[in-house]
C-alpha atoms as a PDB file:
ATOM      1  CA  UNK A   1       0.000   0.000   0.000  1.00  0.00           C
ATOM      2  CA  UNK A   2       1.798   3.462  -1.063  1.00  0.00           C
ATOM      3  CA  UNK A   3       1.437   6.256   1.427  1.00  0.00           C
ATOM      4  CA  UNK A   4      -0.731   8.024  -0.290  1.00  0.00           C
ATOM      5  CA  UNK A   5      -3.461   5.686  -0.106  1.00  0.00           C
ATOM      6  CA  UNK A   6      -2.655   5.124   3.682  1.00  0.00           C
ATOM      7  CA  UNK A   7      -3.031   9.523   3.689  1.00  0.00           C
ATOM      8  CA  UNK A   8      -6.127   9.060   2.161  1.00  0.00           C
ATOM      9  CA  UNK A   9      -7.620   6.279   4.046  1.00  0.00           C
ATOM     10  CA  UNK A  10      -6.666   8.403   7.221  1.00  0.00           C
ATOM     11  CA  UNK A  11      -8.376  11.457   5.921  1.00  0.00           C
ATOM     12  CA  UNK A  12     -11.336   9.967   5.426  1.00  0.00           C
ATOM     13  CA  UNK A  13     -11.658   8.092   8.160  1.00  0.00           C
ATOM     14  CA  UNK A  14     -11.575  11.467  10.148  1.00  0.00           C
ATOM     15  CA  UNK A  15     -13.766  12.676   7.640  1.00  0.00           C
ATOM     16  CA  UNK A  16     -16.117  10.867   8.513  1.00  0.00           C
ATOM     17  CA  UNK A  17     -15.925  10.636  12.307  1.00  0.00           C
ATOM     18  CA  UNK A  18     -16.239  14.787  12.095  1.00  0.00           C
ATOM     19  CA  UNK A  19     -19.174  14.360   9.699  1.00  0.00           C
ATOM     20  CA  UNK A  20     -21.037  12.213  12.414  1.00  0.00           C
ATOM     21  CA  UNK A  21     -20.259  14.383  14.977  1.00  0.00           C
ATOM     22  CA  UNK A  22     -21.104  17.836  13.238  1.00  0.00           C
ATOM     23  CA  UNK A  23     -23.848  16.567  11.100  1.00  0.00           C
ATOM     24  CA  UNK A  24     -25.645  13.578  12.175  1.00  0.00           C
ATOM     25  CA  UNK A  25     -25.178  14.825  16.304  1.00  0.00           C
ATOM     26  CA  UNK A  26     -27.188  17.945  15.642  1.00  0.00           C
ATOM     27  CA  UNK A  27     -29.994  15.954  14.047  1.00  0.00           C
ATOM     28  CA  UNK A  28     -30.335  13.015  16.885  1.00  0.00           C
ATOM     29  CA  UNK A  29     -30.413  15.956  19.199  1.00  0.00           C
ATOM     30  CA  UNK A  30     -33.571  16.911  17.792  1.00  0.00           C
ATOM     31  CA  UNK A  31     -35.289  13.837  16.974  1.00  0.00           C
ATOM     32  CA  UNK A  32     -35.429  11.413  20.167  1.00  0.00           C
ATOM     33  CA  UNK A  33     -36.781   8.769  17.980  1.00  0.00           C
ATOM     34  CA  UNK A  34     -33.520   8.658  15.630  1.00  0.00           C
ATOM     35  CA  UNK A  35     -31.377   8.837  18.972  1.00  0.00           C
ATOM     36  CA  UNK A  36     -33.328   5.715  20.787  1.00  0.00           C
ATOM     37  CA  UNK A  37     -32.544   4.177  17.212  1.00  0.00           C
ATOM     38  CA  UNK A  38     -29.112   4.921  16.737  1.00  0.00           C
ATOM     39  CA  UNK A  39     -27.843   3.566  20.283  1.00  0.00           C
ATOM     40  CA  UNK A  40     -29.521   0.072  19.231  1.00  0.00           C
ATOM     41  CA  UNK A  41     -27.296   0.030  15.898  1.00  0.00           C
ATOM     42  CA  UNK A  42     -23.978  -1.394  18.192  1.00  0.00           C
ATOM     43  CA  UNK A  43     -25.935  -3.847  19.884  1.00  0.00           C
ATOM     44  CA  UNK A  44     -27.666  -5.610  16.222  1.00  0.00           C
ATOM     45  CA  UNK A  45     -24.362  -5.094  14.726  1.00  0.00           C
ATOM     46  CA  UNK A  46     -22.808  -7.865  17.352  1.00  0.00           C
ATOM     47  CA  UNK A  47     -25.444  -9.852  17.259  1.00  0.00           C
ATOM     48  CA  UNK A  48     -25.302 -10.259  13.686  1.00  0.00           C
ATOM     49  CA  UNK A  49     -21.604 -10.885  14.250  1.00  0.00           C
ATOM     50  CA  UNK A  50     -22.628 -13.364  16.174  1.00  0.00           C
ATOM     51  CA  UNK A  51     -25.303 -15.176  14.283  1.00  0.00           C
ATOM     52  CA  UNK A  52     -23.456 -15.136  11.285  1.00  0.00           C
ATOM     53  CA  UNK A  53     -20.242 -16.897  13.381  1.00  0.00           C
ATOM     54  CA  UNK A  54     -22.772 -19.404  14.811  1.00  0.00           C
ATOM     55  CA  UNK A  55     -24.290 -20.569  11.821  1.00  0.00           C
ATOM     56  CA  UNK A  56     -21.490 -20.038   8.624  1.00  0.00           C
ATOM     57  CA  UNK A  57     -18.659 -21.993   7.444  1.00  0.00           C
ATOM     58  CA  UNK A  58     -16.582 -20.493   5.309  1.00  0.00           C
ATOM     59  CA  UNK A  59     -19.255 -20.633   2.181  1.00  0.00           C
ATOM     60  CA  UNK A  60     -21.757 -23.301   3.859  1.00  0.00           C
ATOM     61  CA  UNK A  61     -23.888 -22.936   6.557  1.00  0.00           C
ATOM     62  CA  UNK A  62     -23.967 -25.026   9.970  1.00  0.00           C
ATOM     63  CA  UNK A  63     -27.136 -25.622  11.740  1.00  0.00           C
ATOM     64  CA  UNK A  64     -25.476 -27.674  14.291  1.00  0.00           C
ATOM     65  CA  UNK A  65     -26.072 -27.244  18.574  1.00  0.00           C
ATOM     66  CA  UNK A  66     -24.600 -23.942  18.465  1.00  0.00           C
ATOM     67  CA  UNK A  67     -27.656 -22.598  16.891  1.00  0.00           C
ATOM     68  CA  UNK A  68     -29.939 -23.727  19.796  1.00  0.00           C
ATOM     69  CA  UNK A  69     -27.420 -22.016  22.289  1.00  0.00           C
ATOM     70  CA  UNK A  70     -27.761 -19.379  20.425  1.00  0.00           C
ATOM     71  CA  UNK A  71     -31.865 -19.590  20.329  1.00  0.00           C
ATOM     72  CA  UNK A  72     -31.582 -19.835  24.428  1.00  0.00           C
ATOM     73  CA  UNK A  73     -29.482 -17.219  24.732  1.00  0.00           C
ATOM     74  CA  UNK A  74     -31.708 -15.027  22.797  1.00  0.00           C
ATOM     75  CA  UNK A  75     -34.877 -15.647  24.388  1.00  0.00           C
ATOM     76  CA  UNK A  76     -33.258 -14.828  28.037  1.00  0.00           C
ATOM     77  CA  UNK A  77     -31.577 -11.649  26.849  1.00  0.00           C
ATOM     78  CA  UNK A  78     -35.721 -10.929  25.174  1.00  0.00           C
ATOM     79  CA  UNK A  79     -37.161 -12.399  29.186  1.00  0.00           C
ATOM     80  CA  UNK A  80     -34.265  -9.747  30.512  1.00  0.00           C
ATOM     81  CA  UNK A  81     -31.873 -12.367  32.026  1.00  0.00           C
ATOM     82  CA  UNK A  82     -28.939 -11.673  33.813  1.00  0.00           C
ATOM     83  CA  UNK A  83     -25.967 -12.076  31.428  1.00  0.00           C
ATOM     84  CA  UNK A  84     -24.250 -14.801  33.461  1.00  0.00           C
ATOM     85  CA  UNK A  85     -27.985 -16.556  33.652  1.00  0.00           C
ATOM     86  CA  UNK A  86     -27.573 -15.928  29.547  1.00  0.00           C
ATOM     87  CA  UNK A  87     -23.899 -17.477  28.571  1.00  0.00           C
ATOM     88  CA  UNK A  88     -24.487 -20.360  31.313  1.00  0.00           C
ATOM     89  CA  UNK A  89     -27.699 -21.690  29.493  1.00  0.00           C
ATOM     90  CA  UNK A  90     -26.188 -20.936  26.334  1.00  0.00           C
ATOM     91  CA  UNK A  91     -23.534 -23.038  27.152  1.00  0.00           C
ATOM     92  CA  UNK A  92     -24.779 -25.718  28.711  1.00  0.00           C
ATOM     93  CA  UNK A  93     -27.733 -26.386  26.024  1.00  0.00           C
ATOM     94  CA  UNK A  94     -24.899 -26.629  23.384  1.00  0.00           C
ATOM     95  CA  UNK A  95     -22.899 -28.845  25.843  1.00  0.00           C
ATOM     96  CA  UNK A  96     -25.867 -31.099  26.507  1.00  0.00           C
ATOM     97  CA  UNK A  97     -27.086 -31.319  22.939  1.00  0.00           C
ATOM     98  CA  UNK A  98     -23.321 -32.214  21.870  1.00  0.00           C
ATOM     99  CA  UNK A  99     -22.874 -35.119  24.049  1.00  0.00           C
ATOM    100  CA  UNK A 100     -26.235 -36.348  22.874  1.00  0.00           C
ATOM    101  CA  UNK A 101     -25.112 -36.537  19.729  1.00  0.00           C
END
């Protein structure tokens, strides 16, 4: 990669981190809905991070025990759950269906 393209890359990267905050701040400040909205976008981006590590394989996907982890853990985190409640029945679900199997 020349340097230039590493110059560039850096530029916009701070161009767009000052566009967020001068342009898009402004506007959440004035429309509570769009903020509410905007502090979920972290949270689904993980989760699809997640779902998408659970269930691919390179270019195949897996529906294997880790998916019904996955389904527990996501119905405890929708009843409100602790989080240690959460990756404890997560885990052991997957464990249990594994050795099942």
């Amino acid at each position: 990669m020349t340097t230039l393209a590493i110059i560039m890359l850096t530029v916009a990267a701070w161009g767009q981190r000052l566009a967020g905050a001068f342009l898009v701040g402004p506007l959440l400040e004035r429309r509570p809905v769009l903020s509410r909205a905007a502090n979920l976008i972290p949270a689904a981006v993980v989760m699809a991070v997640i779902v998408q590590l659970t269930i691919a394989n390179g270019r195949t996907l897996v529906l294997d025990e880790r998916l019904a982890g996955l389904a527990v853990a996501a119905l405890l985190v929708w009843r409100k759950a602790p989080f240690i409640v959460v990756v404890l029945a997560a885990a052991a679900t997957t464990a249990l269906l594994r050795s099942a199997t």
